[in-house]
Protein backbone atom coordinates (compact mmCIF):
# COMPACT_ATOMS: atom_id res chain seq x y z
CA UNK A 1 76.59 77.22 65.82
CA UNK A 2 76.69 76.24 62.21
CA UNK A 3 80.93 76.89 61.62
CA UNK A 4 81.14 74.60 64.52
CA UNK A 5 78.92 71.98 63.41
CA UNK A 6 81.06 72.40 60.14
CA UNK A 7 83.96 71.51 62.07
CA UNK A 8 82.59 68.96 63.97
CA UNK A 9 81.70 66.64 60.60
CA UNK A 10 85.52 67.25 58.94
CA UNK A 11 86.84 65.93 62.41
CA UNK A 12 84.38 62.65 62.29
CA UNK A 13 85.19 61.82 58.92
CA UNK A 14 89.04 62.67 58.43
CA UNK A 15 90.88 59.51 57.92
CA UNK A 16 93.27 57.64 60.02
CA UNK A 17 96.64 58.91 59.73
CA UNK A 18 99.58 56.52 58.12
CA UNK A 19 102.16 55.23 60.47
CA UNK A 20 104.57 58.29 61.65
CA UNK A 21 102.18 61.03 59.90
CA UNK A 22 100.13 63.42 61.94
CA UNK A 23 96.69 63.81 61.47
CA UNK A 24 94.95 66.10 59.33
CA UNK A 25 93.49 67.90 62.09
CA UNK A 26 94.83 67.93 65.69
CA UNK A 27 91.57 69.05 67.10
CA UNK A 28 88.64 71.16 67.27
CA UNK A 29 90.40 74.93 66.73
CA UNK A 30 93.13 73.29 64.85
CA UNK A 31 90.24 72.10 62.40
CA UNK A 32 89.18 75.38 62.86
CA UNK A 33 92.38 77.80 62.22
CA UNK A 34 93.06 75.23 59.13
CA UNK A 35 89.31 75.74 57.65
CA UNK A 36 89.52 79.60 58.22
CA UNK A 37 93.14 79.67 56.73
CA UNK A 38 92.85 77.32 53.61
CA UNK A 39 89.04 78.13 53.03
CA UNK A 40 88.08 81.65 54.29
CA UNK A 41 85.44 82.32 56.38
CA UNK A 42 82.78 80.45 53.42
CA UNK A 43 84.81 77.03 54.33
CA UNK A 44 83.46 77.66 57.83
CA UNK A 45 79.68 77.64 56.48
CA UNK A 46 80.45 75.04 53.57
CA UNK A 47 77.03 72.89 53.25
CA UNK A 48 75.23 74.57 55.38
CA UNK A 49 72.72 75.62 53.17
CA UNK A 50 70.53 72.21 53.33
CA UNK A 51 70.69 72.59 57.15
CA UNK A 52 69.43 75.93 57.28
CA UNK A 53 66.78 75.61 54.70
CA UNK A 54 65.34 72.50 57.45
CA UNK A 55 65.97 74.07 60.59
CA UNK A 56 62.47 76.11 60.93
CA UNK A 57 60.56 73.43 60.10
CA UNK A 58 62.40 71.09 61.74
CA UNK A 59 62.48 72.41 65.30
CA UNK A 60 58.68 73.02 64.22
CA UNK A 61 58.02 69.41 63.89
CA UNK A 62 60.25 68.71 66.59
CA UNK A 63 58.13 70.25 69.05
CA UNK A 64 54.97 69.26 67.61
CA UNK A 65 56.19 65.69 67.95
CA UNK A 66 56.90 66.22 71.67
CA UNK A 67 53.47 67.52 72.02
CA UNK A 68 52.08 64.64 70.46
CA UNK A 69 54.21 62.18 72.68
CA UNK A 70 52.75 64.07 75.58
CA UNK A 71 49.23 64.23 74.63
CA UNK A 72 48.85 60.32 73.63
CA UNK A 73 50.11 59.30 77.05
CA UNK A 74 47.63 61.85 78.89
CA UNK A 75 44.09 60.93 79.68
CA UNK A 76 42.88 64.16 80.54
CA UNK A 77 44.65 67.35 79.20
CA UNK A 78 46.16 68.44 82.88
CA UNK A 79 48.11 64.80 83.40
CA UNK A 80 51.41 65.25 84.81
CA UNK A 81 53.74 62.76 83.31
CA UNK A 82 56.65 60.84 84.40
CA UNK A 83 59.98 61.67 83.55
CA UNK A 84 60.05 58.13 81.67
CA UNK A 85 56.82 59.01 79.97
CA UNK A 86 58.39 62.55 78.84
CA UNK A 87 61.56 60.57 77.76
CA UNK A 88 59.18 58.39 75.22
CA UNK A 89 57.00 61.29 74.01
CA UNK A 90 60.73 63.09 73.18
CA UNK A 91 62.01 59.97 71.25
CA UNK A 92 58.60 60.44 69.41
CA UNK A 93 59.82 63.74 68.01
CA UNK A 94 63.01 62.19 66.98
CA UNK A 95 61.25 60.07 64.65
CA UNK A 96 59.52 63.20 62.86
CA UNK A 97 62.61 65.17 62.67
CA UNK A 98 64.49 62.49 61.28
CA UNK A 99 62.16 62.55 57.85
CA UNK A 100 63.55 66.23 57.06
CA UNK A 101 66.50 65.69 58.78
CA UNK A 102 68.09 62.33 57.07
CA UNK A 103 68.45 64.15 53.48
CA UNK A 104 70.41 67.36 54.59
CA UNK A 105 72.36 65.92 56.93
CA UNK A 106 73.89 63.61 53.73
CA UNK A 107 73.99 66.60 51.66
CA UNK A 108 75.58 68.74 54.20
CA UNK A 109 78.41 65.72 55.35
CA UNK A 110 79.21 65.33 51.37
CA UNK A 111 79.51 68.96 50.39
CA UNK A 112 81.73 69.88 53.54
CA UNK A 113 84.04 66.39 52.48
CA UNK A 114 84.49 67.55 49.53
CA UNK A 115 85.68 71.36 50.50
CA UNK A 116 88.27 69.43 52.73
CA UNK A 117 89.76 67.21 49.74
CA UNK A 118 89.40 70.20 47.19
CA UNK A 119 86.93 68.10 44.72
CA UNK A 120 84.11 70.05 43.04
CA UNK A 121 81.87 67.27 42.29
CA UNK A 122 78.93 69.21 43.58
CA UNK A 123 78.67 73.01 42.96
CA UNK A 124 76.13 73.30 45.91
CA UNK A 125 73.37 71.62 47.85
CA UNK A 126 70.88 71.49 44.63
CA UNK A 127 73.08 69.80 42.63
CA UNK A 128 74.12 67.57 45.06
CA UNK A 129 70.50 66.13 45.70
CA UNK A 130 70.06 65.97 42.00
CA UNK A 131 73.05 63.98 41.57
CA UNK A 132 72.66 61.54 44.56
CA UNK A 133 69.26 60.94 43.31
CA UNK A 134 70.14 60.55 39.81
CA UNK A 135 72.59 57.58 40.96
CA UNK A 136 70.78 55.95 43.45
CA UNK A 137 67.35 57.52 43.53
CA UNK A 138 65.51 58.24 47.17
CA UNK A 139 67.60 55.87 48.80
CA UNK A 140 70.50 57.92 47.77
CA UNK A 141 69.46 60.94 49.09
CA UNK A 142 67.70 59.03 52.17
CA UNK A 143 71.40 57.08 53.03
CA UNK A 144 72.02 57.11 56.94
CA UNK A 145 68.25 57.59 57.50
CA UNK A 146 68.55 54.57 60.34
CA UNK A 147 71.71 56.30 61.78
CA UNK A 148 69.94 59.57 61.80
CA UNK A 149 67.21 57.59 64.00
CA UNK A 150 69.40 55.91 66.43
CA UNK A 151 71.01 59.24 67.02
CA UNK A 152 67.80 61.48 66.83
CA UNK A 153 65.83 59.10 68.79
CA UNK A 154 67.26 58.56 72.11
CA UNK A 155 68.57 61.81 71.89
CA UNK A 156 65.55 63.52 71.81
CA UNK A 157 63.95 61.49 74.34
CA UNK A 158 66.84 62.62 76.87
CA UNK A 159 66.88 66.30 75.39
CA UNK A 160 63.32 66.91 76.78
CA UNK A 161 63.15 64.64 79.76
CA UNK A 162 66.09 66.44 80.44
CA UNK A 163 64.41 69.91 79.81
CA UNK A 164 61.53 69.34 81.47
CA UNK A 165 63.42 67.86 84.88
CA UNK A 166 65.84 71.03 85.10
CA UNK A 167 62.50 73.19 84.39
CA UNK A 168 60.87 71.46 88.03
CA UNK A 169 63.80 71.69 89.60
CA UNK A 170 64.64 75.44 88.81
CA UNK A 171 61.11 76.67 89.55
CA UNK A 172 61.13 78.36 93.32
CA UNK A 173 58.71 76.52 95.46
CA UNK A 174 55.51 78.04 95.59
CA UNK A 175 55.73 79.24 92.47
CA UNK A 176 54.59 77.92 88.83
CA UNK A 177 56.85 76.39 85.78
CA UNK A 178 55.26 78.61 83.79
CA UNK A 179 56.52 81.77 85.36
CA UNK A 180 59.94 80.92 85.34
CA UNK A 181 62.77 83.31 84.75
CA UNK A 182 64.50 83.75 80.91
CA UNK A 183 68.07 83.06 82.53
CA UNK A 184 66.51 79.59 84.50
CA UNK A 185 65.31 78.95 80.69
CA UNK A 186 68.38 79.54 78.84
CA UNK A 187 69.91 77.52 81.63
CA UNK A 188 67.72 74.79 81.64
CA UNK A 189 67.96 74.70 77.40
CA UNK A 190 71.37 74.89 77.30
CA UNK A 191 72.23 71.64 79.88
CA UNK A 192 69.18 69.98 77.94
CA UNK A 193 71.63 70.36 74.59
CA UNK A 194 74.12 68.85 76.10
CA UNK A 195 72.88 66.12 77.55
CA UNK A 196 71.15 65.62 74.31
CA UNK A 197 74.52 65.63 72.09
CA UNK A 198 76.22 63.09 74.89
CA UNK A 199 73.46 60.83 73.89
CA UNK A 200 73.84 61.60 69.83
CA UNK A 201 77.67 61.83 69.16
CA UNK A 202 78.58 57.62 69.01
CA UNK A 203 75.65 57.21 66.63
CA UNK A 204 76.77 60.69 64.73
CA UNK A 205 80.14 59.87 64.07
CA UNK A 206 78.79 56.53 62.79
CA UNK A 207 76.31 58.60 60.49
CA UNK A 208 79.13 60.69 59.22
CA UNK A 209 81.25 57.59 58.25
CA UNK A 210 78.34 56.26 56.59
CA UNK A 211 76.85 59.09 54.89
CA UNK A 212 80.46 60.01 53.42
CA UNK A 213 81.68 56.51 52.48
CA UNK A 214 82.09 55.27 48.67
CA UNK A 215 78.81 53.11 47.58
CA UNK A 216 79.39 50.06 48.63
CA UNK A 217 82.06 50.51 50.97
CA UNK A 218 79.86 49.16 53.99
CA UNK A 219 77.30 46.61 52.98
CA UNK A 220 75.85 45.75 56.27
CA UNK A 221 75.80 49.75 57.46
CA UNK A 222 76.26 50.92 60.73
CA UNK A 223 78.14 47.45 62.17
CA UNK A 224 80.67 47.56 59.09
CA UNK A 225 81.13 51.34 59.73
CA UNK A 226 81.58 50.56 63.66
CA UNK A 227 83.66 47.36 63.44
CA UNK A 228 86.21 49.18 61.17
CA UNK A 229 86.04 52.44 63.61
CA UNK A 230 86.94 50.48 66.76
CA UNK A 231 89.34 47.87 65.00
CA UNK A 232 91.46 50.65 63.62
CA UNK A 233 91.29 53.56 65.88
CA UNK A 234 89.44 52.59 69.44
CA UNK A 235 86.28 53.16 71.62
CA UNK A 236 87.46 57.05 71.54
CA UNK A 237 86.63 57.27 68.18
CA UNK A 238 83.31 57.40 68.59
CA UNK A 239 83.55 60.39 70.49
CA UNK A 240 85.25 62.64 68.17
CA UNK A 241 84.34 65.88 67.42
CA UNK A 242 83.43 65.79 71.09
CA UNK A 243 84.63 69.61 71.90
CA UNK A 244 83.10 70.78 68.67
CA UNK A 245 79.85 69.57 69.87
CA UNK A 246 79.99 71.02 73.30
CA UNK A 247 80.81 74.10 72.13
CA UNK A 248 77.65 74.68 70.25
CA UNK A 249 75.68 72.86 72.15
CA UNK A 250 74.89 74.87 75.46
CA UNK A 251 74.34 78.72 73.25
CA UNK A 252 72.39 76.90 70.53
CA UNK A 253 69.97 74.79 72.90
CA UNK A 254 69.59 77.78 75.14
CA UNK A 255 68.58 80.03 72.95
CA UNK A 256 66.36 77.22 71.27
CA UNK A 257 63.91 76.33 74.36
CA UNK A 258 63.97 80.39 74.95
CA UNK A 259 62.47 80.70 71.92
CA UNK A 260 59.84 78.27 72.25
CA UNK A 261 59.12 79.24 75.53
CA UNK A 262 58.23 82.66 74.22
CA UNK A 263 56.69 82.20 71.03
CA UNK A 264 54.07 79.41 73.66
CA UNK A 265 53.54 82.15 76.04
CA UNK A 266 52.59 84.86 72.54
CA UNK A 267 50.06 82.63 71.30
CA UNK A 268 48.40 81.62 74.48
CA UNK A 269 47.95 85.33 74.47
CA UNK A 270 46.95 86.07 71.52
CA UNK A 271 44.60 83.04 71.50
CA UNK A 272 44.13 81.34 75.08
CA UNK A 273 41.90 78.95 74.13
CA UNK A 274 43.69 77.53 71.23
């Protein structure tokens, strides 16, 4: 997943073409072919590091945060909820995952820029968080922290609504959720992702602008960033990176839920009444 989320960022963020020039990239394995090429197969990993570092104890909190949702909406432990209730418990998680979220996401978006321009103002994710603190301090390394919400938190909310409705709908009648079958799982994650990402990419790409941009280049944020998108290249542009997305979207989410699934069913073994 993580060369195409690579790809996805360079084809958010790659300027508008002049008049009668191409651009940069023509699409999603043109990006690709061009990285590989130009880069190796490092340029398809570049700032991932500050992703990967997160990821464990972000889908961690991510979960817990659903859980949460879930339990402060329950009066008694067995409540089944609505699908709007699960919806508002998953936009709960999308608040905690933003806090670990927001900083690598900025790290990741600048170090993969600047692999595509050929600067070397950061040698690698360290020094990049020392130096956007050094200029600008927490907000610096916090920038795009309300575009990582907007995107995270409706996103989320749909990811597990949607999760949890394809679970009930896969599960044989007669039979339990519970006890449902690893390829109804995978199945079930992987539509959850993306649903999730159709949700996410408009506020993305607006992240990835933002995140990117000179200081000072949008003053009032996310409506400069989306006023300039639309004036100068159209609705569609909020969509790009589209096929990148979708592409990692369905494997990564898949395998994701599967995971949870049986790392819940390990420790209700191991301890039932936890």
């Amino acid at each position: 997943g993580f060369p195409i989320l690579c790809r996805q960022v360079r084809l958010q963020t790659q300027p508008k073409p002049q008049p009668g020039q191409p651009p940069l990239y023509s699409g999603t394995f043109d990006c690709f072919r061009k990285t590989l090429v130009g880069e190796g197969v490092r340029g398809l990993y570049r700032g991932m590091a500050a992703p990967i570092v997160g990821v464990t104890p972000m889908f961690a909190v991510c979960f817990f945060g659903f859980g949460l949702g879930k339990r402060l909406q329950q009066r008694k432990p067995d409540d089944i909820l609505t699908y709007p209730q699960l919806f508002a418990a998953g936009m709960l998680s999308g608040v905690f995952t933003t806090v670990i979220m927001a900083p690598g996401e900025r790290i990741k978006c600048l170090l993969q820029i600047q692999a595509a321009t050929g600067e070397t103002k950061y040698s690698g994710p360290l020094d990049c968080a020392k130096q956007l603190y050094h200029e600008a301090g927490v907000r610096g390394v916090y920038k795009g922290t309300v575009l990582t919400l907007m995107r995270d938190v409706p996103a989320s909310g749909m990811y597990f609504m949607t999760y949890e409705w394809l679970k009930n709908i896969l599960t044989p009648e007669g039979k339990s959720v519970s006890d449902l079958s690893v390829p109804r799982i995978l199945f079930a994650g992987g539509l959850a992702g993306i649903f999730n990402w159709a949700v996410a990419i408009p506020p993305d790409v607006l992240k990835s602008r933002f995140q990117t941009a000179p200081p000072g280049k949008y003053p009032n944020g996310f409506r400069d960033v989306l006023r300039e998108l639309i004036r100068e290249e159209g609705v569609a542009s909020l969509y790009k990176g589209f096929t990148a997305v979708m592409i990692r979207a369905f494997p990564a989410n898949a395998a994701c839920f599967l995971g949870f699934e049986v790392a819940m069913k390990f420790l209700n073994w191991i301890a039932p009444g936890l």
